[in-house]
Protein backbone atom coordinates (compact mmCIF):
# COMPACT_ATOMS: atom_id res chain seq x y z
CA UNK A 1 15.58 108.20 -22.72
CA UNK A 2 15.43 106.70 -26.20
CA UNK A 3 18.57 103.97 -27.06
CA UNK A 4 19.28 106.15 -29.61
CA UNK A 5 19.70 109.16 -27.23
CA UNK A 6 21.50 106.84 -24.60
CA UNK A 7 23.75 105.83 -26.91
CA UNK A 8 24.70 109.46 -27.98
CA UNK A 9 25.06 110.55 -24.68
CA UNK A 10 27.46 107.89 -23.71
CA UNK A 11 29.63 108.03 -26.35
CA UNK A 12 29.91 111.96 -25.60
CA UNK A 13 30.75 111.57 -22.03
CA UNK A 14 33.53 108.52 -23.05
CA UNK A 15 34.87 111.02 -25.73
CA UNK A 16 35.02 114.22 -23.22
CA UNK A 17 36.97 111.73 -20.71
CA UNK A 18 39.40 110.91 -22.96
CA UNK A 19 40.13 114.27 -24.27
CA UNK A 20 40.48 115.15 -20.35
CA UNK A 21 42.54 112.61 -19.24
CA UNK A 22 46.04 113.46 -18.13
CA UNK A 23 47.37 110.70 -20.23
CA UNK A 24 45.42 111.77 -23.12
CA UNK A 25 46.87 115.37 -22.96
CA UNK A 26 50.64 113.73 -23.16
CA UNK A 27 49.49 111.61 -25.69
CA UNK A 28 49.24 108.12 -24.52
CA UNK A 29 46.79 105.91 -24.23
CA UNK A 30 43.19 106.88 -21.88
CA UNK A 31 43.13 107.29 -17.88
CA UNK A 32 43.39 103.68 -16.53
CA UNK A 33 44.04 102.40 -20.07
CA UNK A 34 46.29 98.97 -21.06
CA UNK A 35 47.89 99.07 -24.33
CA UNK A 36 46.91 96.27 -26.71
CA UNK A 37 50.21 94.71 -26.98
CA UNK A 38 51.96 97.78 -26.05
CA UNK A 39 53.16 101.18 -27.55
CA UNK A 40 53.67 101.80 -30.81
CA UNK A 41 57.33 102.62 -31.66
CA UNK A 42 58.66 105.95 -31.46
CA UNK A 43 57.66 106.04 -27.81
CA UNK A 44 54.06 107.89 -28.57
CA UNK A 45 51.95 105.80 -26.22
CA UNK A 46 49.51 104.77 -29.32
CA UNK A 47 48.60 100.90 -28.66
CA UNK A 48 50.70 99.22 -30.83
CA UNK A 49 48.12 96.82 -33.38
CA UNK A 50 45.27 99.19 -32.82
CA UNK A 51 46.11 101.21 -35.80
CA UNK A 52 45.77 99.72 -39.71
CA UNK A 53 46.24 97.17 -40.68
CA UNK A 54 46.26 95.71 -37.04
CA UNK A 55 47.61 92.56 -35.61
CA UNK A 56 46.66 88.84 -36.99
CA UNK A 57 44.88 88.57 -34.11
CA UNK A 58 42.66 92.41 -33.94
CA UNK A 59 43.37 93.47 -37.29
CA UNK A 60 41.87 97.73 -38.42
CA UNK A 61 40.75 98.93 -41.35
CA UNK A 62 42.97 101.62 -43.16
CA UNK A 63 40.28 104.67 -43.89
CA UNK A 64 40.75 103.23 -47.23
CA UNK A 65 39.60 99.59 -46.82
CA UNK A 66 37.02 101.26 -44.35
CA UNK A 67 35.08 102.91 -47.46
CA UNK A 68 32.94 100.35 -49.05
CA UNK A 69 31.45 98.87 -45.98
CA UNK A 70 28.56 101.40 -45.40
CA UNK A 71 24.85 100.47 -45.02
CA UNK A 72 24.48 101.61 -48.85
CA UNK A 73 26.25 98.65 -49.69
CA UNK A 74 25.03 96.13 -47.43
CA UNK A 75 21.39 97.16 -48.33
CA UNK A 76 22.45 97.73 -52.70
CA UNK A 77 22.16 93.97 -53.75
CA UNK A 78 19.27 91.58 -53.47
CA UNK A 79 18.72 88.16 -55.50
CA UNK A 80 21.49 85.20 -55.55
CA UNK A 81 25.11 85.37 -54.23
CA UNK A 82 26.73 84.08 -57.12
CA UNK A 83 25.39 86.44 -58.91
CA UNK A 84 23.92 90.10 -56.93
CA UNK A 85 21.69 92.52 -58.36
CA UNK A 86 21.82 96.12 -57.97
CA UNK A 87 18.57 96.62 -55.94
CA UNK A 88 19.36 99.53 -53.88
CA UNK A 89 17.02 99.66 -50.54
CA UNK A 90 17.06 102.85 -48.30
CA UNK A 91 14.59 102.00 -45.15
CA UNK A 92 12.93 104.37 -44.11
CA UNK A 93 11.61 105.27 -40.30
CA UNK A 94 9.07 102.83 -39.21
CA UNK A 95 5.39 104.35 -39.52
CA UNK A 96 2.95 103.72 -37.00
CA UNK A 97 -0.09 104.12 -38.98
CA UNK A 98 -3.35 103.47 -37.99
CA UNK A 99 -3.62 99.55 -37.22
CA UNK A 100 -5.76 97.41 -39.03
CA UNK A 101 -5.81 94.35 -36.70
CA UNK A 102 -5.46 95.28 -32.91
CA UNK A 103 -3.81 92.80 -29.98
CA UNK A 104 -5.21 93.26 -26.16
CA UNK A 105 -8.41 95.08 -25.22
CA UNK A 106 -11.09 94.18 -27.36
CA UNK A 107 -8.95 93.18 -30.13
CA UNK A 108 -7.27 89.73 -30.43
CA UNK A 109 -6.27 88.03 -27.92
CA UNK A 110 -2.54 86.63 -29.43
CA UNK A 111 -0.27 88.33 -31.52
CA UNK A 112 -0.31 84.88 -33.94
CA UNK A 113 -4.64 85.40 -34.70
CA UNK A 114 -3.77 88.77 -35.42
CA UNK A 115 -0.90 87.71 -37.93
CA UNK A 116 -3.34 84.86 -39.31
CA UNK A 117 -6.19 87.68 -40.17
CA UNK A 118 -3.11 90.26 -41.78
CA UNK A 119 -2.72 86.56 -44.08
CA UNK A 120 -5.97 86.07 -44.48
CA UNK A 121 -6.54 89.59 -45.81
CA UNK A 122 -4.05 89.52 -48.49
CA UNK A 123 -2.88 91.97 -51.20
CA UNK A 124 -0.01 93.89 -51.77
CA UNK A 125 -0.86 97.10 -49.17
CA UNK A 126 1.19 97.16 -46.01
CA UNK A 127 -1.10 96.07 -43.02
CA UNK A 128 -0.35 97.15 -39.50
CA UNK A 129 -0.90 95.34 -36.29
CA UNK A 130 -0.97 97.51 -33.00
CA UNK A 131 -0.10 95.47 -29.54
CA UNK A 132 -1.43 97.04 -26.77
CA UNK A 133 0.45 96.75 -23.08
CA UNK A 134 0.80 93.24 -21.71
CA UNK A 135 2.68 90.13 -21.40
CA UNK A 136 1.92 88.22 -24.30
CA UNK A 137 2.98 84.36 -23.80
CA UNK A 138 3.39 81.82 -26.40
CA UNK A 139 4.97 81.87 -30.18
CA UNK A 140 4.59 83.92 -33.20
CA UNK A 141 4.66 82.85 -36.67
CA UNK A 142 4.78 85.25 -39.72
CA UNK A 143 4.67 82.83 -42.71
CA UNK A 144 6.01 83.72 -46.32
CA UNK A 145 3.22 84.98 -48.67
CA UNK A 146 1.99 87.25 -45.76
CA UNK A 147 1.52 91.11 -47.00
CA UNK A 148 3.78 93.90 -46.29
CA UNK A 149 3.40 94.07 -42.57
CA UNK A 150 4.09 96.03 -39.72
CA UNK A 151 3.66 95.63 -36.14
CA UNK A 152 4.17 97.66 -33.50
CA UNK A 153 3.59 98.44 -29.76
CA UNK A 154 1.90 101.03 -27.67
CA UNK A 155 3.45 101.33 -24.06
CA UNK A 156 6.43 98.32 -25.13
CA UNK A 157 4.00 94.97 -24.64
CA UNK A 158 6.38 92.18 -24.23
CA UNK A 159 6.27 88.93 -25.94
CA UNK A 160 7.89 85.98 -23.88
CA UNK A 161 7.71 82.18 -24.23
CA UNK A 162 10.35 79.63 -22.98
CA UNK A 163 11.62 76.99 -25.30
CA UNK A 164 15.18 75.47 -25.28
CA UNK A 165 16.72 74.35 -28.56
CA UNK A 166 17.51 70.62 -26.59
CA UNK A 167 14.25 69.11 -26.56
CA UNK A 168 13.33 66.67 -29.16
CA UNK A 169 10.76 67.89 -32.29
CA UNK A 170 7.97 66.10 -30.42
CA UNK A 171 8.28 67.70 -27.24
CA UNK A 172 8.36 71.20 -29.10
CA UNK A 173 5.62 70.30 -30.72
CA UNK A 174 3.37 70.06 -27.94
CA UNK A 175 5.13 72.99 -26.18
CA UNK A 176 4.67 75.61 -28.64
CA UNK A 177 0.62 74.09 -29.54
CA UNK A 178 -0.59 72.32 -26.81
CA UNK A 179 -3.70 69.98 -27.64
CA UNK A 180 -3.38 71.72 -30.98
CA UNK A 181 -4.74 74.82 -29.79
CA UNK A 182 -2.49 77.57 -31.30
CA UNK A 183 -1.89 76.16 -34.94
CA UNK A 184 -4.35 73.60 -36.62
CA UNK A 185 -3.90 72.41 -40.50
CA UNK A 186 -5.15 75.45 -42.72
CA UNK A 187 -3.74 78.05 -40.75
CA UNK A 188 -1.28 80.28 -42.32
CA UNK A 189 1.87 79.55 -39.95
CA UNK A 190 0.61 75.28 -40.30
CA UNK A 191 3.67 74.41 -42.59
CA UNK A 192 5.83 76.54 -40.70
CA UNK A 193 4.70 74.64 -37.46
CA UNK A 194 4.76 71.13 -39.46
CA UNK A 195 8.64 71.94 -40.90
CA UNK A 196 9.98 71.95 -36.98
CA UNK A 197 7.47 69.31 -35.65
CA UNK A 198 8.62 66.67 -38.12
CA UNK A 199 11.95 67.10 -38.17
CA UNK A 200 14.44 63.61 -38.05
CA UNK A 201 17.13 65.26 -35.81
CA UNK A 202 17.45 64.79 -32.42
CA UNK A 203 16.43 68.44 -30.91
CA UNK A 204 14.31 71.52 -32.27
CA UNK A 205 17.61 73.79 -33.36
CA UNK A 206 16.53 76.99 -34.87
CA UNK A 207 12.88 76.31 -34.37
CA UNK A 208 13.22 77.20 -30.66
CA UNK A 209 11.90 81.11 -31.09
CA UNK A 210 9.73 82.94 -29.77
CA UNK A 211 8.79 85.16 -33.17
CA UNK A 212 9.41 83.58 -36.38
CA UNK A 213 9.40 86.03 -39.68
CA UNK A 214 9.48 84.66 -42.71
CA UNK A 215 7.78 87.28 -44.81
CA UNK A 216 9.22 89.90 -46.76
CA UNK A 217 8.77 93.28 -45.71
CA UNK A 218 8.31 92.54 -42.49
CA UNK A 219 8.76 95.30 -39.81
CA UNK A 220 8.89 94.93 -36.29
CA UNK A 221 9.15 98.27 -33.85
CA UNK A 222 8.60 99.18 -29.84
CA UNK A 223 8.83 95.38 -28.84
CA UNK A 224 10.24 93.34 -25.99
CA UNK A 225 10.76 89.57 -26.78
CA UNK A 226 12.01 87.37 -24.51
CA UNK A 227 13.10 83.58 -24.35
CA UNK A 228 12.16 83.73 -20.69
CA UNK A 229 14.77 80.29 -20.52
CA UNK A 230 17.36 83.10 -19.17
CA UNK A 231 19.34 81.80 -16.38
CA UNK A 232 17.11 78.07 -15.77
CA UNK A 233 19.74 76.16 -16.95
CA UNK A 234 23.64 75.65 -16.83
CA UNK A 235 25.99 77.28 -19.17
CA UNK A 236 26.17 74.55 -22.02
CA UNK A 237 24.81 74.61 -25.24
CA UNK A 238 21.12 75.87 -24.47
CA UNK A 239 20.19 77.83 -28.24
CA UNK A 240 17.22 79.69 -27.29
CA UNK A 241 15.97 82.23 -29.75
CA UNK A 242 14.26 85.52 -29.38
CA UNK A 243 14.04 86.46 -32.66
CA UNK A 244 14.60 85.16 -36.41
CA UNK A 245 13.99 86.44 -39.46
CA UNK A 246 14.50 84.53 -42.39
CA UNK A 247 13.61 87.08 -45.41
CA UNK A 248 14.55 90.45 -47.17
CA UNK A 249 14.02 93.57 -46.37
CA UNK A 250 13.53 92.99 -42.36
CA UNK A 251 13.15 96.11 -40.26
CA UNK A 252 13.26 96.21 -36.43
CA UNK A 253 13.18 99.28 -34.56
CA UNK A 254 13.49 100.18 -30.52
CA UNK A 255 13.09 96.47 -30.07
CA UNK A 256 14.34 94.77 -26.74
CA UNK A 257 15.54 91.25 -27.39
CA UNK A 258 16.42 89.40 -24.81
CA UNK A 259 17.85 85.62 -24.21
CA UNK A 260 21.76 84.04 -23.56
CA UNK A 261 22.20 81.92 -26.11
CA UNK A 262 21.36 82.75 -29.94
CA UNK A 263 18.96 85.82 -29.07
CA UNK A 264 18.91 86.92 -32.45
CA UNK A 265 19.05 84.84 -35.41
CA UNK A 266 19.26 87.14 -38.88
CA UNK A 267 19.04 84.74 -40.99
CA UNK A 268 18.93 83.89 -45.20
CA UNK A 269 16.50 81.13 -45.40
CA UNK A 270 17.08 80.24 -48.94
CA UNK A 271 21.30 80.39 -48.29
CA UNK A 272 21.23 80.99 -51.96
CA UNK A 273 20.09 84.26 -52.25
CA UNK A 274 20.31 87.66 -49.81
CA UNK A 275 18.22 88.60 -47.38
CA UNK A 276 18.62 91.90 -45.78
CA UNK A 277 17.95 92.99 -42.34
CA UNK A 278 18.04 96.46 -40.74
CA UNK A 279 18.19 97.22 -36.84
CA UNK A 280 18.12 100.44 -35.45
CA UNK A 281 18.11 102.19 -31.87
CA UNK A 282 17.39 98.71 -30.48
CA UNK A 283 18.56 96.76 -27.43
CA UNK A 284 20.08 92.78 -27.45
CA UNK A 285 21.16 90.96 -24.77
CA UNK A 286 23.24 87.39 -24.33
CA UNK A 287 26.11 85.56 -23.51
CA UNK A 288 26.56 82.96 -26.85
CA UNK A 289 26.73 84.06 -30.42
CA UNK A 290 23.46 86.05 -29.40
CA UNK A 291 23.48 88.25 -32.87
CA UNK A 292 24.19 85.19 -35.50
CA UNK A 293 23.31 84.43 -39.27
CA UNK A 294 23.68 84.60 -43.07
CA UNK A 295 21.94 87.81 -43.86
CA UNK A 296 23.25 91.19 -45.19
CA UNK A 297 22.50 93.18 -41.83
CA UNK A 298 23.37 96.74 -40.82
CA UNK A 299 22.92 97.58 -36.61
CA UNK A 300 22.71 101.45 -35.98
CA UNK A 301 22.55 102.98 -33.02
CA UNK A 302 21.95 99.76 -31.25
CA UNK A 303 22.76 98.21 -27.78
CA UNK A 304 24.89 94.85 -27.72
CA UNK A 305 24.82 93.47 -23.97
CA UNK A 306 26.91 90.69 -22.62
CA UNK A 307 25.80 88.92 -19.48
CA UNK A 308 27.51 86.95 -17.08
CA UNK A 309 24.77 85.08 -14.99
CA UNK A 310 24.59 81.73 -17.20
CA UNK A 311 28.24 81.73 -18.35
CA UNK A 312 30.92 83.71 -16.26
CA UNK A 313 33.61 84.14 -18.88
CA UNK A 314 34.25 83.71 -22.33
CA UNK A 315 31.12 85.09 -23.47
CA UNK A 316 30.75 86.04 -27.67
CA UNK A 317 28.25 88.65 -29.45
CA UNK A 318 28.43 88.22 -33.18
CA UNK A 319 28.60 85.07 -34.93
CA UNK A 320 27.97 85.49 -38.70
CA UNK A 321 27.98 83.05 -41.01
CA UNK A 322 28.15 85.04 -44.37
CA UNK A 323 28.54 83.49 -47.62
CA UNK A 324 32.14 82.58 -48.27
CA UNK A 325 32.74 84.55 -51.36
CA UNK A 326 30.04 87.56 -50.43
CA UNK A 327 31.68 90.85 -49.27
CA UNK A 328 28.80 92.35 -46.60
CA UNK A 329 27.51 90.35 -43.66
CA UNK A 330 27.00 92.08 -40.49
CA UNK A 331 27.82 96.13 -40.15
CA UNK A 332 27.82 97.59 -36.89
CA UNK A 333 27.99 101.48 -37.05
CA UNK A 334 27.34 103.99 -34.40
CA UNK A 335 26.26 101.81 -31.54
CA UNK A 336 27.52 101.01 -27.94
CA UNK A 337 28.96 97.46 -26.69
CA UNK A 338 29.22 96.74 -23.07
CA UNK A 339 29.37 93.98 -20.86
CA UNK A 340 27.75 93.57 -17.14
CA UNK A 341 30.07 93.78 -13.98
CA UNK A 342 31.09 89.94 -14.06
CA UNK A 343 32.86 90.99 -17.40
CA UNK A 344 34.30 93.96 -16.12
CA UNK A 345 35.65 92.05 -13.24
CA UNK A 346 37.56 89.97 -15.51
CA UNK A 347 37.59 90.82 -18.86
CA UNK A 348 37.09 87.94 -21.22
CA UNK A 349 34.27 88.61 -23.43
CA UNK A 350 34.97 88.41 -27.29
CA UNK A 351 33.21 90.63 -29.67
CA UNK A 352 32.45 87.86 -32.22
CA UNK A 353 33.43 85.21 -33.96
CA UNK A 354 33.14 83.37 -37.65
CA UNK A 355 30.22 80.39 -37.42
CA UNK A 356 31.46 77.62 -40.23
CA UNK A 357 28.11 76.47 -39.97
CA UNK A 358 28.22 72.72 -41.98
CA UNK A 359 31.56 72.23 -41.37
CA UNK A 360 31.77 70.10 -38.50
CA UNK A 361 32.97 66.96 -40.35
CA UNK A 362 34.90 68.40 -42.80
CA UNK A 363 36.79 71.35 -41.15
CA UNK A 364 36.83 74.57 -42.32
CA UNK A 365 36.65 74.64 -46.52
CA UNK A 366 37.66 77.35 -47.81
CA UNK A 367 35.84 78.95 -50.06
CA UNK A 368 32.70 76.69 -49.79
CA UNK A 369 32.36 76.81 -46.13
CA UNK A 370 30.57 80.22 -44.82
CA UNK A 371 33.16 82.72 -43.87
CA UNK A 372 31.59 85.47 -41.38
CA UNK A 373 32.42 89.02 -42.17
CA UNK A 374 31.33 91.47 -40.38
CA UNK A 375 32.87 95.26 -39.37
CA UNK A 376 32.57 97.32 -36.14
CA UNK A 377 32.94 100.70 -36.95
CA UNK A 378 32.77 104.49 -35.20
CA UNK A 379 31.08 102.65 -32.21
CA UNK A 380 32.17 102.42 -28.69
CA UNK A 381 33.38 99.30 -26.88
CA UNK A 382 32.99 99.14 -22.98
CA UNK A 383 35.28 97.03 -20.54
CA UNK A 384 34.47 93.48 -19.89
CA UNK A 385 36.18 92.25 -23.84
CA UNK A 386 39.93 90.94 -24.22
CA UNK A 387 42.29 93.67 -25.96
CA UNK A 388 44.77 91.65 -27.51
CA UNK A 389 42.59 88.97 -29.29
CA UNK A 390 38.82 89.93 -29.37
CA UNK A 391 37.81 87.48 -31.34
CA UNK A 392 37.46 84.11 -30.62
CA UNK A 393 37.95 80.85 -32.59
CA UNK A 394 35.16 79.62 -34.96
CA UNK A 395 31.87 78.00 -34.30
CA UNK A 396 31.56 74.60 -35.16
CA UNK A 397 35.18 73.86 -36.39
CA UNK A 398 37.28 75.71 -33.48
CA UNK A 399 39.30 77.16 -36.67
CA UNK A 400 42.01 79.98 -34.67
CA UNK A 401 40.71 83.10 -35.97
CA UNK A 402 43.80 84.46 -37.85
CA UNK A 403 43.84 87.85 -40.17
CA UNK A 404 45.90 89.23 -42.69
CA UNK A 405 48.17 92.74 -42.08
CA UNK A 406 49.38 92.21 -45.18
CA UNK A 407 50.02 95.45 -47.60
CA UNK A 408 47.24 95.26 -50.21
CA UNK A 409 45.75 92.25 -48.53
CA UNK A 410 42.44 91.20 -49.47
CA UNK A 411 39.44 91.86 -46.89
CA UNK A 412 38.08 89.14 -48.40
CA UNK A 413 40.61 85.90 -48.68
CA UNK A 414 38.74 82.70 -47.94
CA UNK A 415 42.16 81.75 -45.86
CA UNK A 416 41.40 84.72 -43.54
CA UNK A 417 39.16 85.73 -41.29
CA UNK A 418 36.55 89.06 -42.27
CA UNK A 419 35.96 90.18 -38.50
CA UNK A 420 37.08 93.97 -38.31
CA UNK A 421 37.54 97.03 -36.40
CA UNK A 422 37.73 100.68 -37.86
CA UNK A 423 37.10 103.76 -35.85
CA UNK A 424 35.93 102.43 -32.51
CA UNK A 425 36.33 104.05 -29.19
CA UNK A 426 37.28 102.27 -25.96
CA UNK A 427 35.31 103.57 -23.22
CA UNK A 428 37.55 105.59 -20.14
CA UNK A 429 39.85 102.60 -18.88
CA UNK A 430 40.47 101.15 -21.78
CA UNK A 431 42.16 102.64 -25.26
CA UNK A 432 41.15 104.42 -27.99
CA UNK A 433 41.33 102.11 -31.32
CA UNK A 434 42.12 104.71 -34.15
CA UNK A 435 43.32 103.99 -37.51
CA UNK A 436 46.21 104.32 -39.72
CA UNK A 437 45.25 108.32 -39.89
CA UNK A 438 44.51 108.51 -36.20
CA UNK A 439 40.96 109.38 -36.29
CA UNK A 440 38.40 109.30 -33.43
CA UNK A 441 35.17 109.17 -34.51
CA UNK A 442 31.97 109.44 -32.53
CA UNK A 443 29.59 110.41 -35.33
């Protein structure tokens, strides 16, 4: 079954349970459910703070302040944040056309020779890579400059490589091209290799990926990547990337990615301008901050998984780090959020957090530092998360996340938070979170 289909399917069964529910027919909350922070008054059974505006600490968009944040927008500006341009982009379904480079078989033997030829080729026509079946070890790097490119799988090959962000630049180095034999000067992906193996800080960061894209246009469908790092080490600060994409117009499609912490950087390389990223019936999995970055994403009909064999408790998904004075970082519509059984044992995952990436001297700026936004909407949410307070305190600077319920506030004060809620659905032991209207959306 397709995520896509799974997805539907799930959120049909949650919705037919809660219409069923003996509670549900006397209008309180779901079967099993806990009200977050208890009824509304008037005795209804509604969870008080789960309608708009919220509480300060889960705050819900009003259908109203719901309406601009819609793919449409996320996708309708492209060049610098101070100042956006109307550039409307409407992805379309991947193609899988005929490839023009093949991986496995007869082709190439790495994904990374196959990307170096797509280079070497050139123009402005997109070029498609197939990967056949397999277990493809070791890293890939799409450089900037590269064409219009697509790759894809046949049969979902996997690509897998274990690199932890603690090791110093040297030691990555010779990791990710030992005895020089996966990058040499004059390669395409050489300066991206050279910018992480002579860097002055102390570990590799954001380097530690398995795929690297860089290029515009890039488009990535019927993958598994893996930072096979997993459950190797303890449940401090191990940053070990999947996936990052640094440029506009990024597509991914049916993609597994899979690590703990950082899986998925989404990320706006030149933190001047936008970069836009679109994910769609695809599957992530983590335990830290595992969907993170600057860029103007939208996540359909997607799969969020938290894990609890690294890090037991206090587990986060999202942790965007969106311009401070930019109204559309991450958009989560129609998807499915769940947690494994260690959550659901004791529920304290968090759906997300802000990252005031920079601001670890300073404190949180406002207004200069980054200020994640990012909206959860018509989607369902599984047990394993906190009710009351799903959102944790900032990354970097600990700031207490804290948003307005206001009337007429603004969704996007730099003293506030931007993580939201609006029409999600709280799978059968939980509650429903509907807004001000009292809407429950699946579609």
């Amino acid at each position: 079954m397709s995520i896509a289909r799974w997805i539907t399917t799930a959120a049909t069964v949650a919705v037919t349970a809660l219409a069923s529910s003996p509670a549900a027919a006397a209008g309180g909350p779901a079967a099993g459910g806990t009200a977050a922070g208890g009824t509304a008054a008037g005795g209804t059974g509604r969870p008080a703070g789960l309608t708009a505006p919220g509480t300060v600490t889960r705050p819900v968009l009003s259908r109203a302040e719901a309406a601009p944040f819609v793919p449409a927008n996320y996708f309708g500006f492209s060049g610098p944040y101070a100042a956006p341009v109307a550039d409307p982009w409407r992805p379309a379904p991947i193609r899988e056309a005929p490839p023009d480079f093949v991986v496995g078989g007869r082709g190439f033997a790495t994904v990374q020779e196959a990307v170096n030829a797509a280079f070497r080729k050139g123009g402005t026509k997109r070029l498609y890579i197939a990967i056949r079946p397999g277990t493809y070890t070791g890293t890939v790097f799409i450089p900037a400059g590269t064409p219009p490119l697509t790759i894809y799988g046949i049969g979902n090959p996997r690509l897998a490589f274990t690199v932890d962000a603690i090791i110093t630049p040297a030691a990555w180095a010779e990791l990710v091209n030992p005895g020089g034999s996966r990058y040499a000067q004059g390669d395409p992906a050489w300066d991206m290799f050279q910018s992480c193996a002579t860097r002055t800080s102390t570990n590799a960061g954001l380097c530690a990926t398995v795929v690297w894209g860089q290029s515009t246009d890039l488009q990535l469908k019927g993958l598994t990547i893996t930072n096979t790092l997993l459950d190797t080490v303890d449940r401090g600060t191990h940053q070990a990337l999947a996936l990052r994409t640094d440029a506009d117009r990024t597509q991914l499609e049916e993609m597994h990615l899979i690590s703990r912490q950082d899986t998925f950087l989404a990320n706006a390389n030149d933190v001047e301008r936008i970069a836009r990223v679109s994910v769609r019936n695809s599957y992530i999995e983590g335990d830290t901050d595992f969907v993170f970055g600057r860029a103007a994403a939208v996540f359909d009909h997607t799969r969020f998984h938290l894990v609890s064999t690294r890090k037991p408790s206090g587990g986060v998904i999202f942790a965007p780090n969106t311009a401070p004075l930019y109204p559309y970082g991450f958009l989560v519509t129609h998807s499915l959020i769940t947690a494994d059984a260690g959550y659901k044992a004791a529920p304290t995952g968090f759906l997300g957090r802000a990252w005031d990436q920079g601001a670890g001297t300073t404190g949180y700026l406002p207004g200069v530092t980054p200020n994640g936004q990012l909206v959860i909407r018509n989607s369902l949410i599984g047990e394993g998360f906190t009710t009351t307070a799903p959102w944790a305190p900032a990354a970097t600077t600990a700031r207490p996340f804290t948003a307005s319920i206001e009337p007429g506030r603004d969704l996007n004060d730099v003293n506030h938070n931007r993580l939201w809620e609006y029409a999600n659905l709280m799978q059968p032991g939980a509650t429903p979170a509907t807004t001000s209207q009292g809407e429950l959306r699946t579609n």
